[in-house]
C-alpha atoms as a PDB file:
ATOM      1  CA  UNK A   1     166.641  27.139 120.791  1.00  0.00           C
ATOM      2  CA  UNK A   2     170.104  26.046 120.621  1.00  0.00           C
ATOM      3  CA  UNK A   3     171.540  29.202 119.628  1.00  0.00           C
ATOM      4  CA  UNK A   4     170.067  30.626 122.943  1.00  0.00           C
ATOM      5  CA  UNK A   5     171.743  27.693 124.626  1.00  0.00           C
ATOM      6  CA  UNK A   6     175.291  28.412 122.971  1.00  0.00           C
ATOM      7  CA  UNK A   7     175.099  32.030 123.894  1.00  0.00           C
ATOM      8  CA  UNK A   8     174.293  30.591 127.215  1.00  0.00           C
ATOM      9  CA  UNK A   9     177.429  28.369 127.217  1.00  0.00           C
ATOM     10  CA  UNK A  10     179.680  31.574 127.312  1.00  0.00           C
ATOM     11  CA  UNK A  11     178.736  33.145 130.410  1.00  0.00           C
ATOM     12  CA  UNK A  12     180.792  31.338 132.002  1.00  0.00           C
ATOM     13  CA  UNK A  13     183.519  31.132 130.002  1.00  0.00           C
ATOM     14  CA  UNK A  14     183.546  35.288 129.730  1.00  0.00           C
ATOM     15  CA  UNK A  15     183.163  35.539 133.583  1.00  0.00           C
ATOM     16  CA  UNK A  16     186.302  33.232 133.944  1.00  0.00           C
ATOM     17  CA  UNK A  17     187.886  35.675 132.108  1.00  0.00           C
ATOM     18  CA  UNK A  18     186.825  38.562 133.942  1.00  0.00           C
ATOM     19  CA  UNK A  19     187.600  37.173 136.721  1.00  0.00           C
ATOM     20  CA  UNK A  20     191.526  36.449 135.392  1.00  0.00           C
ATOM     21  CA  UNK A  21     191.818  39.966 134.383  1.00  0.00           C
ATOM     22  CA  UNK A  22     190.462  41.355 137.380  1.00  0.00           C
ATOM     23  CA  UNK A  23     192.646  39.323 139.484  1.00  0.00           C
ATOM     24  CA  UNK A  24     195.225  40.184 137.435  1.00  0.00           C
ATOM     25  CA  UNK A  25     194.619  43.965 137.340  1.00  0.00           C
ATOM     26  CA  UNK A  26     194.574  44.140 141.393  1.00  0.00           C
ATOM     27  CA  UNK A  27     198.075  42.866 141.411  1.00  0.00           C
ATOM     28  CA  UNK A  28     199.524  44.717 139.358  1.00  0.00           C
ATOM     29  CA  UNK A  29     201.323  48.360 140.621  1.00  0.00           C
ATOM     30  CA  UNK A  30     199.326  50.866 138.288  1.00  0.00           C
ATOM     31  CA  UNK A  31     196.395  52.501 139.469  1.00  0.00           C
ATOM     32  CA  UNK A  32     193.377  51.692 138.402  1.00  0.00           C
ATOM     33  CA  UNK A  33     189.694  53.717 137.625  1.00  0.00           C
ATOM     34  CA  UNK A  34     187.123  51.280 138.327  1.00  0.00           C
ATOM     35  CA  UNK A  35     184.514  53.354 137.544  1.00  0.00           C
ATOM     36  CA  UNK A  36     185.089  53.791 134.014  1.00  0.00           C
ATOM     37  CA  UNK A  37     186.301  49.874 133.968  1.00  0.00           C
ATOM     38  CA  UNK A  38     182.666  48.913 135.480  1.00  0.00           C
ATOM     39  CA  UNK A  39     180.723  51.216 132.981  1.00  0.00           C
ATOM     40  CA  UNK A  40     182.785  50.075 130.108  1.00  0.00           C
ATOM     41  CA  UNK A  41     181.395  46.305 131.491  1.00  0.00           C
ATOM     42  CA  UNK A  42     178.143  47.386 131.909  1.00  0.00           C
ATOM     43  CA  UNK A  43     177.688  49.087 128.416  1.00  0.00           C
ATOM     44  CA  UNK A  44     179.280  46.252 126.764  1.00  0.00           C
ATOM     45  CA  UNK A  45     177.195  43.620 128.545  1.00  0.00           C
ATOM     46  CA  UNK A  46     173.723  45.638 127.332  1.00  0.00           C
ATOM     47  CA  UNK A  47     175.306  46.174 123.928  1.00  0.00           C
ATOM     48  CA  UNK A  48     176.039  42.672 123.442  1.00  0.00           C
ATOM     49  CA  UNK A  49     172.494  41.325 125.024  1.00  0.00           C
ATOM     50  CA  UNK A  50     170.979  43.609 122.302  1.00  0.00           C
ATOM     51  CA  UNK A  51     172.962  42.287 119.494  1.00  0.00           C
ATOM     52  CA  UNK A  52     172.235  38.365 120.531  1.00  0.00           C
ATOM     53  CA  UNK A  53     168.328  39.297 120.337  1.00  0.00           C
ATOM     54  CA  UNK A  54     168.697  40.664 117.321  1.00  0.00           C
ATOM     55  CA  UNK A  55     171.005  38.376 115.998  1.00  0.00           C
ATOM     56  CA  UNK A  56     168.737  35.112 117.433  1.00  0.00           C
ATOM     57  CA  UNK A  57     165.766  36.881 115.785  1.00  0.00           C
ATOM     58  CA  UNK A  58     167.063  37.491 112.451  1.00  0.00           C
ATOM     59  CA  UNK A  59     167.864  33.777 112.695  1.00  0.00           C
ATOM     60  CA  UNK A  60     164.282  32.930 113.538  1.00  0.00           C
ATOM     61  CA  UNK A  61     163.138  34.979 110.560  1.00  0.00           C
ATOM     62  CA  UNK A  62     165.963  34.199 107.546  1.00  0.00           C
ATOM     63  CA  UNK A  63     167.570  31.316 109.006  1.00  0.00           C
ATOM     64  CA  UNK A  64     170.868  30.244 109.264  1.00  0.00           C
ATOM     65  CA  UNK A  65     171.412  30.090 105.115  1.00  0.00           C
ATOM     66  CA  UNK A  66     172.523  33.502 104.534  1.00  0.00           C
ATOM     67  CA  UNK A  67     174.966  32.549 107.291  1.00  0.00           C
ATOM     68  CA  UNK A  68     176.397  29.467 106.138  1.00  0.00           C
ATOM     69  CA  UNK A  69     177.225  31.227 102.624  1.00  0.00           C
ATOM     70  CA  UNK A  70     178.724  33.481 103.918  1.00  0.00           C
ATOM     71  CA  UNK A  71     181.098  31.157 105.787  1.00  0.00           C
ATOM     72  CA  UNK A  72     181.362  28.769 103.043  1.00  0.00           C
ATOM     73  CA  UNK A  73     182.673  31.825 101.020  1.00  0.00           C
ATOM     74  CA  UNK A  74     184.855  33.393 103.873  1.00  0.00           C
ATOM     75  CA  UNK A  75     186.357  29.376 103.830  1.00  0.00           C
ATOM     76  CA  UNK A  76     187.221  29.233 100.790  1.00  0.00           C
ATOM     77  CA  UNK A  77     188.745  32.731 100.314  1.00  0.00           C
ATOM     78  CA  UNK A  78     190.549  32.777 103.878  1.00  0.00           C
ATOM     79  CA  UNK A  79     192.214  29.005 102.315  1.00  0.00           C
ATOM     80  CA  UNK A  80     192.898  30.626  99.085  1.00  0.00           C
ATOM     81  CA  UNK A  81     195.013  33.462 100.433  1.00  0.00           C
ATOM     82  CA  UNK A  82     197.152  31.126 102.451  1.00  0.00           C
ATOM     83  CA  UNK A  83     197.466  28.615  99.610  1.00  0.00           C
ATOM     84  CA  UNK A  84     199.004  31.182  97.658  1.00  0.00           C
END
C-alpha cells in the first residue's frame, strides 16, 4: 500500500511541472502543435499507469528484495567509479 501512495505523491509534483512547461511554451515565439504535444501526454500517461501496475504487482508477488540488491549493487559500483 505505500508504494501506491508514493506513486500517488507525484501527481502533483508532475502536474506542477506540466503546468511550468506549458506556461512556459505559450510564451515563448515558436509555434507550437498541440496536438501531437497532447497525444504524446496522453500515451505517456497510459504507458506509465501500465508500468506502475505492473511494477506494484511484481512487488506484491517477489517483493522488494530483488530490488534492494540491485540497488545495494548499483551503490556500491556507482561509489566505486567515482572513488577511482
Amino acid at each position: 500500500m505505500q508504494a501506491r501512495f508514493s506513486f500517488l505523491l507525484s501527481i502533483p509534483t508532475l502536474s506542477a511541472v506540466l503546468l511550468g512547461s506549458s506556461i512556459e511554451a505559450i510564451q515563448s515565439e515558436e509555434t507550437i502543435d498541440w496536438s501531437i504535444l497532447i497525444l504524446g501526454g496522453l500515451i505517456s500517461f497510459a504507458i506509465s499507469l501500465l508500468c506502475i501496475n505492473l511494477f506494484l504487482s511484481f512487488i506484491q508477488k517477489i517483493g522488494f528484495t530483488p530490488f534492494v540488491l540491485y540497488r545495494i549493487i548499483l551503490s556500491i559500483t556507482l561509489i566505486g567509479i567515482l572513488w577511482i
